[in-house]
N, C-alpha and C. Protein backbone atom coordinates (compact mmCIF):
# COMPACT_ATOMS: atom_id res chain seq x y z
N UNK A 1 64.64 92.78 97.28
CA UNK A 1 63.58 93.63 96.83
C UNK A 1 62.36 92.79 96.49
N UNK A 2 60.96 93.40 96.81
CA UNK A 2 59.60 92.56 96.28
C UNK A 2 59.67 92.29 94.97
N UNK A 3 59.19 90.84 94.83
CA UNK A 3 58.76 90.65 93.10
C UNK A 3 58.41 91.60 92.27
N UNK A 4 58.37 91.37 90.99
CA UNK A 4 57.80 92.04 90.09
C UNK A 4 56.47 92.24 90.43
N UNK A 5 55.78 90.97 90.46
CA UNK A 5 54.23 90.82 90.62
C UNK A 5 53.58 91.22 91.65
N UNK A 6 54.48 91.20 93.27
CA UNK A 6 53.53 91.74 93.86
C UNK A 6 54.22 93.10 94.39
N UNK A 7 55.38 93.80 93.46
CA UNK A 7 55.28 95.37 93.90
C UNK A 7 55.52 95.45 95.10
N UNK A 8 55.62 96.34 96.28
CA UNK A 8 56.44 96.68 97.84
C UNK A 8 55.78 96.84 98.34
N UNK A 9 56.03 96.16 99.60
CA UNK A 9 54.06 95.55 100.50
C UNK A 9 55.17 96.13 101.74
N UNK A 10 55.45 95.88 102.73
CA UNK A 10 55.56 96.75 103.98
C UNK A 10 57.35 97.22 104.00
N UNK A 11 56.84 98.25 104.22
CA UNK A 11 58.51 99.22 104.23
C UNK A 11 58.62 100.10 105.39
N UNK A 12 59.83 100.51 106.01
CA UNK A 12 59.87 101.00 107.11
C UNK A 12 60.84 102.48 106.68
N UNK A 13 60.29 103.42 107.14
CA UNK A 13 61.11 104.74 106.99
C UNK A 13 61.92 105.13 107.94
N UNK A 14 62.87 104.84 108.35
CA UNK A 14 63.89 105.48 109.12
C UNK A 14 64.81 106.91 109.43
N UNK A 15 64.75 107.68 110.09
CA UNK A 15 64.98 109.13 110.43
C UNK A 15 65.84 109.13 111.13
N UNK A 16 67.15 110.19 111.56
CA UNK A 16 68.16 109.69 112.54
C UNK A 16 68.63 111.29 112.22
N UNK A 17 69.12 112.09 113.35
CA UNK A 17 70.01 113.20 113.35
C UNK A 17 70.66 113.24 114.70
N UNK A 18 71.76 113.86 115.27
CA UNK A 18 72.09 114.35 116.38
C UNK A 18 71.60 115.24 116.86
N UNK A 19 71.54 115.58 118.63
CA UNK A 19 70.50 116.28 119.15
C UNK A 19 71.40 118.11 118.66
N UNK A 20 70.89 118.95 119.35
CA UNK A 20 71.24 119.97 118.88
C UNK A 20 72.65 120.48 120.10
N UNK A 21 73.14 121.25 120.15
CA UNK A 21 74.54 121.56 120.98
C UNK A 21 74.02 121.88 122.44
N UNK A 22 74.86 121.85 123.20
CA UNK A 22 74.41 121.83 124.64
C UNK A 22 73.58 123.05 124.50
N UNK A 23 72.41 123.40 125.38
CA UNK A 23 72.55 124.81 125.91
C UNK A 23 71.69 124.94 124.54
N UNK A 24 71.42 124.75 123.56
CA UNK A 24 70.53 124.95 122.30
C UNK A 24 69.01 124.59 122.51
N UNK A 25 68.21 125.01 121.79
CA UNK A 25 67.03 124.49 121.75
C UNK A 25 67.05 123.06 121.31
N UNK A 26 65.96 122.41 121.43
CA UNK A 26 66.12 120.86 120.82
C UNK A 26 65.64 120.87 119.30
N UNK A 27 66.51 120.17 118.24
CA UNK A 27 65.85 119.88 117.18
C UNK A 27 65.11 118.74 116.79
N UNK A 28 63.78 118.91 116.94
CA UNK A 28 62.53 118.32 116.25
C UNK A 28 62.41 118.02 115.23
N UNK A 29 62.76 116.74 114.39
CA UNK A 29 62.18 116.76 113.32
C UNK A 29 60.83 115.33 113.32
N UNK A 30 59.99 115.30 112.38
CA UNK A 30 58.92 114.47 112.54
C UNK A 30 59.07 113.79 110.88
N UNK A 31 58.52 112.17 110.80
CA UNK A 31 58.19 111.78 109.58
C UNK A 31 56.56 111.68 109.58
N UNK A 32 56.37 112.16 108.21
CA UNK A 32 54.30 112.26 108.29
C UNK A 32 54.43 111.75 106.77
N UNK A 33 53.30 111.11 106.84
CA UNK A 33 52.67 110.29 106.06
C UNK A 33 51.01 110.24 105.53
N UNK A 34 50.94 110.72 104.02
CA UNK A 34 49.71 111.06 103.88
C UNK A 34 49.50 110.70 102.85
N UNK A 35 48.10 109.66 103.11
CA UNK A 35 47.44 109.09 102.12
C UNK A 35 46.20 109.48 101.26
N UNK A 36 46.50 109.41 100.06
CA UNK A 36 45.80 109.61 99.08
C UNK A 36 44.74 108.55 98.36
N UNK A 37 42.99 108.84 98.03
CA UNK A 37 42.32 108.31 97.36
C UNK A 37 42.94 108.27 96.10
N UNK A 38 42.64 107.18 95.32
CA UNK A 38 42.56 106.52 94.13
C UNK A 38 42.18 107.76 93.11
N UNK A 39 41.13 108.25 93.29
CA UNK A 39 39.89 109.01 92.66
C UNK A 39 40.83 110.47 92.91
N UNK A 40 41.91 110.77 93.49
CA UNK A 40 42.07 112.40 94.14
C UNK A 40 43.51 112.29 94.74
N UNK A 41 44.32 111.87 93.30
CA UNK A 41 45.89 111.36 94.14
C UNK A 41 46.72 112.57 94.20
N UNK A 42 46.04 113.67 93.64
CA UNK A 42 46.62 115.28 94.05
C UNK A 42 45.95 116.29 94.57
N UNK A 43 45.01 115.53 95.08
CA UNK A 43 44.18 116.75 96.16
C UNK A 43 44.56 116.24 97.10
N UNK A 44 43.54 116.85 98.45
CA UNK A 44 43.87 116.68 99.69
C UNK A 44 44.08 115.13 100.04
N UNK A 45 44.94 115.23 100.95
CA UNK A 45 44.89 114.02 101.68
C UNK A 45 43.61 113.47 102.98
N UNK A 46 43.18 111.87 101.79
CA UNK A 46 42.26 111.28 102.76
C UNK A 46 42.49 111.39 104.58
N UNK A 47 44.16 111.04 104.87
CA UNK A 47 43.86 110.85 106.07
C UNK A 47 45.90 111.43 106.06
N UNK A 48 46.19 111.93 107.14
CA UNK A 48 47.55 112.05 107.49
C UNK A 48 48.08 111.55 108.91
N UNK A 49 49.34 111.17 108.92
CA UNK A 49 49.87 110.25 110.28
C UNK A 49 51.21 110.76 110.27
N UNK A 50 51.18 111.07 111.80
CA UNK A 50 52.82 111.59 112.36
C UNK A 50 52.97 111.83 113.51
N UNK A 51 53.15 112.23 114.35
CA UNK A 51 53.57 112.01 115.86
C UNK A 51 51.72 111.81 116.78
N UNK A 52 52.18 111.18 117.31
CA UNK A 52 50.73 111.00 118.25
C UNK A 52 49.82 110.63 117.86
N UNK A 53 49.58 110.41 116.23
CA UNK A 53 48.84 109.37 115.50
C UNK A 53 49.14 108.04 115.10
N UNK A 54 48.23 107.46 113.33
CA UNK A 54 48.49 106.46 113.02
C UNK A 54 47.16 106.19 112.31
N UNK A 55 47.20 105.56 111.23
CA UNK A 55 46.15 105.69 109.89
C UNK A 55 45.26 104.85 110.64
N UNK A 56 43.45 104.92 110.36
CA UNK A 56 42.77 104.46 111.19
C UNK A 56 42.63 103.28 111.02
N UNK A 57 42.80 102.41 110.08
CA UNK A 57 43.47 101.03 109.80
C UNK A 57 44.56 100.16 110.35
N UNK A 58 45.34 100.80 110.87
CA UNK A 58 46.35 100.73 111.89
C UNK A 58 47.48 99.82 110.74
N UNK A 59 47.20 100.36 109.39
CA UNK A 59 48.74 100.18 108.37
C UNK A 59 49.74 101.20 108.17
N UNK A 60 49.45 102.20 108.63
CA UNK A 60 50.64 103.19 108.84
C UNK A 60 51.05 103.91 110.49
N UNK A 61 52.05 103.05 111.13
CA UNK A 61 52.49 103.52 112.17
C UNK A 61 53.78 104.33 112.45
N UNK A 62 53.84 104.89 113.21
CA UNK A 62 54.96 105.56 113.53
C UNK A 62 55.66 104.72 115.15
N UNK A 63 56.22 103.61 114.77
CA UNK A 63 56.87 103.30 116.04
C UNK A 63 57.40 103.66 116.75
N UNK A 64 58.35 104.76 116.18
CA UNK A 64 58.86 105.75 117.38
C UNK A 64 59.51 106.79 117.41
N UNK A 65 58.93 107.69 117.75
CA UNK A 65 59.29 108.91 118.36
C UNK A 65 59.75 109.73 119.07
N UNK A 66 60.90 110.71 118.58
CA UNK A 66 61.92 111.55 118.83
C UNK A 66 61.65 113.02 119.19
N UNK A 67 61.83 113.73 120.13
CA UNK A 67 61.67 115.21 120.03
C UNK A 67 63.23 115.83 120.54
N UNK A 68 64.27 114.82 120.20
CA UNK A 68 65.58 115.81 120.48
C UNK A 68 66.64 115.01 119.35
N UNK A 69 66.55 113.85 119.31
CA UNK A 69 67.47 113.23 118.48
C UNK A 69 68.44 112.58 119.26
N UNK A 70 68.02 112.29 120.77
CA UNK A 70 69.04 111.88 121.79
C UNK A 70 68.68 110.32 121.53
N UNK A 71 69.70 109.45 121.80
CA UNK A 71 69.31 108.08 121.71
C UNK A 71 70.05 107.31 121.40
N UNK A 72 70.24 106.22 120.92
CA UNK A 72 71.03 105.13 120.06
C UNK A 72 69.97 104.64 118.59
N UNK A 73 70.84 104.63 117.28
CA UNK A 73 69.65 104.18 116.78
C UNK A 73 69.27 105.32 115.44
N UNK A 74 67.95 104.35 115.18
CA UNK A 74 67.32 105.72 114.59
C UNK A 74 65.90 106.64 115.24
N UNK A 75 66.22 107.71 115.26
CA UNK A 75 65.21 108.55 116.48
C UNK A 75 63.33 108.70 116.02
N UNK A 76 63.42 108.41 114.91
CA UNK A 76 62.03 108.00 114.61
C UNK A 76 61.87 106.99 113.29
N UNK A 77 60.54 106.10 113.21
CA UNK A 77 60.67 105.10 112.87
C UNK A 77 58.76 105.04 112.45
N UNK A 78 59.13 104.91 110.95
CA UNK A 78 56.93 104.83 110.28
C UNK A 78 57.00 103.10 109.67
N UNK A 79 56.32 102.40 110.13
CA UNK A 79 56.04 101.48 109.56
C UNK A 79 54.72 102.03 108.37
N UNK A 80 54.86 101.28 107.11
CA UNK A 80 53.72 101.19 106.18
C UNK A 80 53.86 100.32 105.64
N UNK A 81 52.28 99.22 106.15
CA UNK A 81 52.08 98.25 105.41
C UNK A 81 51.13 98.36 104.30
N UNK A 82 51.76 98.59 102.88
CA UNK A 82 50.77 99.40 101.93
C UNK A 82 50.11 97.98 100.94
N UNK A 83 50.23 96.82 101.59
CA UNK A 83 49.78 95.39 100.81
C UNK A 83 48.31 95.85 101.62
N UNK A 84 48.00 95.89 102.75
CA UNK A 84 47.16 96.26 103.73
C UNK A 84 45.88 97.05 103.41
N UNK A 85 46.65 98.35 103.16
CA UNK A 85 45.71 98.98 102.71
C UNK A 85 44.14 99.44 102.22
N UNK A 86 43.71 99.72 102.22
CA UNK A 86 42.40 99.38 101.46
C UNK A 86 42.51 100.06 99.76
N UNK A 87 41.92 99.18 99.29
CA UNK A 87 41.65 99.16 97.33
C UNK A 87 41.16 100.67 97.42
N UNK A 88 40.82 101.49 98.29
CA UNK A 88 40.40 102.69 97.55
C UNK A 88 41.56 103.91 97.44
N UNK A 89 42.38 103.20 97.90
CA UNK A 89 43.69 104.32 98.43
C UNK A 89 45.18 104.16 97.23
N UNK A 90 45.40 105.16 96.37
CA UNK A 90 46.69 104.65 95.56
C UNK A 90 48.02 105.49 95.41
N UNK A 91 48.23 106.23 96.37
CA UNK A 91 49.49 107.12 97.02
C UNK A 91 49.42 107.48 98.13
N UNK A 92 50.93 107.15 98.46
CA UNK A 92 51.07 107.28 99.87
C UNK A 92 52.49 108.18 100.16
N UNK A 93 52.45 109.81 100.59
CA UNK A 93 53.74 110.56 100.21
C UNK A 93 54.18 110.46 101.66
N UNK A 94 55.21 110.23 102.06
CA UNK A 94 56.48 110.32 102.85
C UNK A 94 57.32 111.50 103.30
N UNK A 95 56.69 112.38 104.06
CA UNK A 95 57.98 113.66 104.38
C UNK A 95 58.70 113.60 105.46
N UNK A 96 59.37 114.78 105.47
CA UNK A 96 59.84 114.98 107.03
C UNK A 96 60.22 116.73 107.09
N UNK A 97 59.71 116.56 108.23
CA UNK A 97 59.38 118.43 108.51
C UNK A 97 60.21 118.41 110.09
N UNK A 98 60.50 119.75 110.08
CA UNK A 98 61.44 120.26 111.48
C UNK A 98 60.20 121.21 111.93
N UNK A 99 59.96 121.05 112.99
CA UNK A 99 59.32 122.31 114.18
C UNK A 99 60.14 123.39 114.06
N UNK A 100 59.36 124.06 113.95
CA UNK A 100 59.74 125.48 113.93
C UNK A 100 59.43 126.59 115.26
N UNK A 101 59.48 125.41 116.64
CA UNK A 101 58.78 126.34 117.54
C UNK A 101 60.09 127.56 118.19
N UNK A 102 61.53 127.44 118.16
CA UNK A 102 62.44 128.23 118.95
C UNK A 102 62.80 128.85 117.56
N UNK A 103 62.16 129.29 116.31
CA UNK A 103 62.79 129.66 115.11
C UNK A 103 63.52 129.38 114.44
N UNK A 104 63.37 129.91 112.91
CA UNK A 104 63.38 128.94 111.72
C UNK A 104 64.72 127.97 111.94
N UNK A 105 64.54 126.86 111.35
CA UNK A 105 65.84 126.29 111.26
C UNK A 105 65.83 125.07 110.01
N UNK A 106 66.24 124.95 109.42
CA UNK A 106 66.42 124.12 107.96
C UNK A 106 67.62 122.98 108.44
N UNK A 107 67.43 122.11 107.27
CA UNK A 107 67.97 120.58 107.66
C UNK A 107 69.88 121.03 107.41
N UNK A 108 69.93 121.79 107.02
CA UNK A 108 71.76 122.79 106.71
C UNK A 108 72.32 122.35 108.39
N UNK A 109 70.85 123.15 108.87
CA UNK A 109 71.49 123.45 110.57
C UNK A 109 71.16 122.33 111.24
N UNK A 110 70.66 121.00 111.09
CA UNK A 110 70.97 120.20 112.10
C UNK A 110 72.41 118.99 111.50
N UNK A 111 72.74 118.46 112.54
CA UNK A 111 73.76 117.96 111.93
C UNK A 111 73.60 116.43 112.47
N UNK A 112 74.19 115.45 110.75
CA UNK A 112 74.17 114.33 110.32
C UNK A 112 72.59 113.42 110.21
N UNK A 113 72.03 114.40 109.80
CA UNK A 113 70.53 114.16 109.51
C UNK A 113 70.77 112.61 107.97
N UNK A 114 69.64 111.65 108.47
CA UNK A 114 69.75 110.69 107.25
C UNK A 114 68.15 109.85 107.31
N UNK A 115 68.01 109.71 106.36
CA UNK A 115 66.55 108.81 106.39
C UNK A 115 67.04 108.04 105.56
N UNK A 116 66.24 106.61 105.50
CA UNK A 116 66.41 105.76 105.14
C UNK A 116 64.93 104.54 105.10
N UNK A 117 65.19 104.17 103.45
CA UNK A 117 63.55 103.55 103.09
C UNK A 117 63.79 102.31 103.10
N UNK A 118 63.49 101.08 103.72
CA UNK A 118 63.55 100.18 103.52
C UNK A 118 62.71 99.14 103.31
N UNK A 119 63.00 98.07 103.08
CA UNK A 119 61.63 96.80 102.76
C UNK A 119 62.59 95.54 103.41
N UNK A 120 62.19 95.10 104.31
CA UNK A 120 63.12 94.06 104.96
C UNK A 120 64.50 94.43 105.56
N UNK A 121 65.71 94.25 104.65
CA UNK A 121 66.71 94.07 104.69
C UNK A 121 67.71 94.95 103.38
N UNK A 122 66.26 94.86 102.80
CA UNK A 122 66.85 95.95 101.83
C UNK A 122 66.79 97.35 101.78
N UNK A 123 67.63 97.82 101.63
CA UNK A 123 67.56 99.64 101.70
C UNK A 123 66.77 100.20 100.19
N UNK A 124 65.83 100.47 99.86
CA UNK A 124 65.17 100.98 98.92
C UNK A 124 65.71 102.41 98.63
N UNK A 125 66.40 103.19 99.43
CA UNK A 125 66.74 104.80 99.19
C UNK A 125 67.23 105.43 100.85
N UNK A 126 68.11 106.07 100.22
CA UNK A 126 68.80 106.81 101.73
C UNK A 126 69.41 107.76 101.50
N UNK A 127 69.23 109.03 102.09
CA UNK A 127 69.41 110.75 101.90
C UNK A 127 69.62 111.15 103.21
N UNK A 128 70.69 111.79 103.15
CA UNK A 128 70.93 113.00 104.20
C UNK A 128 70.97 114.63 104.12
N UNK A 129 69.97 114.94 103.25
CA UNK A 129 69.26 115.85 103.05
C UNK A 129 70.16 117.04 102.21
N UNK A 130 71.47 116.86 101.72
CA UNK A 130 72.14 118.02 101.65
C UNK A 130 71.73 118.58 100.32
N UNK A 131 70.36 117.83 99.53
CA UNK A 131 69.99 118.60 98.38
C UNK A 131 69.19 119.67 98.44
N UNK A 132 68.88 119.34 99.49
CA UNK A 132 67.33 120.29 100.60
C UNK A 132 68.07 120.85 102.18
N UNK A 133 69.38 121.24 101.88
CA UNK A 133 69.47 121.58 103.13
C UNK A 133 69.15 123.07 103.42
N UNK A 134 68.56 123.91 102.75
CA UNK A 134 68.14 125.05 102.99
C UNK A 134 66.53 125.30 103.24
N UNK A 135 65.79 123.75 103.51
CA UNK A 135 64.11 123.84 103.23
C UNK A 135 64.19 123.23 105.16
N UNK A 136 62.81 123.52 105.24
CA UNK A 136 62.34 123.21 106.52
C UNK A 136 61.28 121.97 106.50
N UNK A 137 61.15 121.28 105.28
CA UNK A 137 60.69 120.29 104.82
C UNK A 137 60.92 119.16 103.87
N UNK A 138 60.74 118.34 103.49
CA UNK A 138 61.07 117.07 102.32
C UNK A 138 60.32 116.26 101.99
N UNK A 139 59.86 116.19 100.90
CA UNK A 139 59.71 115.05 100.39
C UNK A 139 60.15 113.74 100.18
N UNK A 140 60.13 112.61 101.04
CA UNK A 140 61.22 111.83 100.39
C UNK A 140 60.79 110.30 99.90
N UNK A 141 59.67 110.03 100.16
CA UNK A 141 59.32 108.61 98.98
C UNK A 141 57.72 108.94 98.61
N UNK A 142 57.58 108.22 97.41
CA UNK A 142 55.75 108.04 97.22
C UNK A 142 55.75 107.10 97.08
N UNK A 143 54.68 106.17 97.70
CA UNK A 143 54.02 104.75 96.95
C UNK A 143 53.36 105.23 95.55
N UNK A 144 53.08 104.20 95.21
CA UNK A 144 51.84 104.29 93.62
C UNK A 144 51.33 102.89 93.88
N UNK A 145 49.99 102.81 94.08
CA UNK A 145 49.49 101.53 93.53
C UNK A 145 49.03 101.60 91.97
N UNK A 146 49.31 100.79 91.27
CA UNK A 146 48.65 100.28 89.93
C UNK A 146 47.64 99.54 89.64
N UNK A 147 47.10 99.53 88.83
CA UNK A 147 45.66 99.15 88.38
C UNK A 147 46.13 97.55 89.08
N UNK A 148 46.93 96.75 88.86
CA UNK A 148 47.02 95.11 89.52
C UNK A 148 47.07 95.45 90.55
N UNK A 149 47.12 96.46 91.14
CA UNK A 149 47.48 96.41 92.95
C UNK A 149 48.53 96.48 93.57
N UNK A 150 49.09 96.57 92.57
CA UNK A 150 50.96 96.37 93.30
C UNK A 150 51.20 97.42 93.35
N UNK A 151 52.26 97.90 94.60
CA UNK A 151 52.55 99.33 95.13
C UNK A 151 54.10 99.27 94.31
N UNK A 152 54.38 100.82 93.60
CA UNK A 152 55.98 100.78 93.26
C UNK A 152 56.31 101.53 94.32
N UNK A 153 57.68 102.50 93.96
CA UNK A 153 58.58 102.97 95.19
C UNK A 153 58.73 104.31 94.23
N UNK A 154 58.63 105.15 94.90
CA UNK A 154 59.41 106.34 93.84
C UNK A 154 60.32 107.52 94.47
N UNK A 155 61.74 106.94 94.47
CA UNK A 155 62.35 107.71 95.10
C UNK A 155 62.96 109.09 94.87
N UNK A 156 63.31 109.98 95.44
CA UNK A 156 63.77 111.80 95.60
C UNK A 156 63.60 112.52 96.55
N UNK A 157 64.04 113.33 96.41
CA UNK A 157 63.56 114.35 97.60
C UNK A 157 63.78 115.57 96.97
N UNK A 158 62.14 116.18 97.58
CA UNK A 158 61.50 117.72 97.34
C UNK A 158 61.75 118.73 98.67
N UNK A 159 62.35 119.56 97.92
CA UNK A 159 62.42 120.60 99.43
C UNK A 159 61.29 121.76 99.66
N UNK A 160 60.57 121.98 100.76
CA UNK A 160 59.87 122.86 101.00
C UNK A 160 60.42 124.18 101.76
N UNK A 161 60.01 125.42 101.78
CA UNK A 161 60.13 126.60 102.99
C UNK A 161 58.85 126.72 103.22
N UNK A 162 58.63 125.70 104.65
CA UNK A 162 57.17 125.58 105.13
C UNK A 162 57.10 125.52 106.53
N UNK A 163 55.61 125.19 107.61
CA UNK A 163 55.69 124.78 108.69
C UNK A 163 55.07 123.41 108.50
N UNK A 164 54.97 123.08 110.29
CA UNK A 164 53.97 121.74 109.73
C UNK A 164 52.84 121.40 109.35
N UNK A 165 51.91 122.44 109.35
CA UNK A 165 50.60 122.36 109.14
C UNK A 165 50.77 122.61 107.84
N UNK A 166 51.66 123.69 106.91
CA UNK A 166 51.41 123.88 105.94
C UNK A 166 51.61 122.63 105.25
N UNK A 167 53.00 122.15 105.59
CA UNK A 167 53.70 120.88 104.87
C UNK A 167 52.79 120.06 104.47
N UNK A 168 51.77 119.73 105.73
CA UNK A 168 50.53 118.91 105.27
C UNK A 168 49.62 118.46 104.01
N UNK A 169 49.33 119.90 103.79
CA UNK A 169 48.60 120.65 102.51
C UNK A 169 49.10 120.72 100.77
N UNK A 170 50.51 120.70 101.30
CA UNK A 170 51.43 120.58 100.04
C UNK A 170 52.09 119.53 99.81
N UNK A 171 52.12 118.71 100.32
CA UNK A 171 53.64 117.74 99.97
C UNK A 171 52.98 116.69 98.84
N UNK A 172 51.51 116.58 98.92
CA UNK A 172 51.35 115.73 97.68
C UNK A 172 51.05 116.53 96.35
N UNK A 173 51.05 117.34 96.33
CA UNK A 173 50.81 117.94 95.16
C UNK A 173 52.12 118.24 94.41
N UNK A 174 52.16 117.94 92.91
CA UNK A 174 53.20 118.60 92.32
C UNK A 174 53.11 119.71 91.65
């Protein structure tokens, strides 16, 4: 785990489920990532990143991306380098939302869903959703920077009944 002093500088979010049953629609799920000003750490988000994006700084990526869960591995993958960052930015919330395009479906119904937060080698937090398995959304890490600059970790998970646009709008607010 990072020092005391300099707090958790690049961490990788890891996502992983099985695809859906033969003959089923595919289950979609996405990790998004939305950063918050210093000045406005519960209003809207400055800027958001998740499939087909990536923060315009190029410290929050999404390496890779899943739209069935077919693969070896884990099926999607956000780098955040939050040492990077710029000084005006001091939360950074972490979800993961399911498409809702073949109708509703919550994390109950896909099966062996797990994310996983890490910093190197170390696992910082890992959930397979069964506290939220009735939401179509999650919350599952925040950064905090502190007045020294150092980013903490704050781990849980929040369940939403949302889509993805809404998810957007809500996930930093408490």
């Amino acid at each position: 785990m990072s020092s005391p002093n300099k707090g958790v500088r690049t961490v990788e979010v890891a996502l992983r489920w099985d695809p859906s049953p033969i003959g089923g629609a595919a289950h979609d799920l996405d990790i998004v990532a939305a950063t918050y000003r210093k000045d406005a750490p519960q209003g809207d988000p400055a800027y958001v990143v998740h499939f087909d994006s990536r923060s315009p700084d190029g410290t929050i990526t999404l390496t890779r991306d899943s739209r069935t869960g077919q693969g070896f591995g884990s099926d999607e993958v956000m780098k955040l380098e939050l040492e990077r960052l710029a000084a005006d930015y001091g939360r950074v919330v972490v979800g993961v939302v399911i498409q809702q395009r073949d109708g509703r479906l919550a994390f109950g119904d896909v099966a062996n869903t797990r994310v996983a937060v890490t910093e190197g080698y170390t696992e910082l937090a890992g959930h397979d959703f069964s506290a939220v398995s009735g939401a179509t959304a999650a919350v599952i890490a925040e950064f905090v920077r502190a007045d020294t600059g150092a980013w903490s970790f704050l781990d849980g998970v929040r369940g939403f009944e949302t889509d993805p646009e809404s998810f957007v709008s809500v996930m930093g607010r408490d």
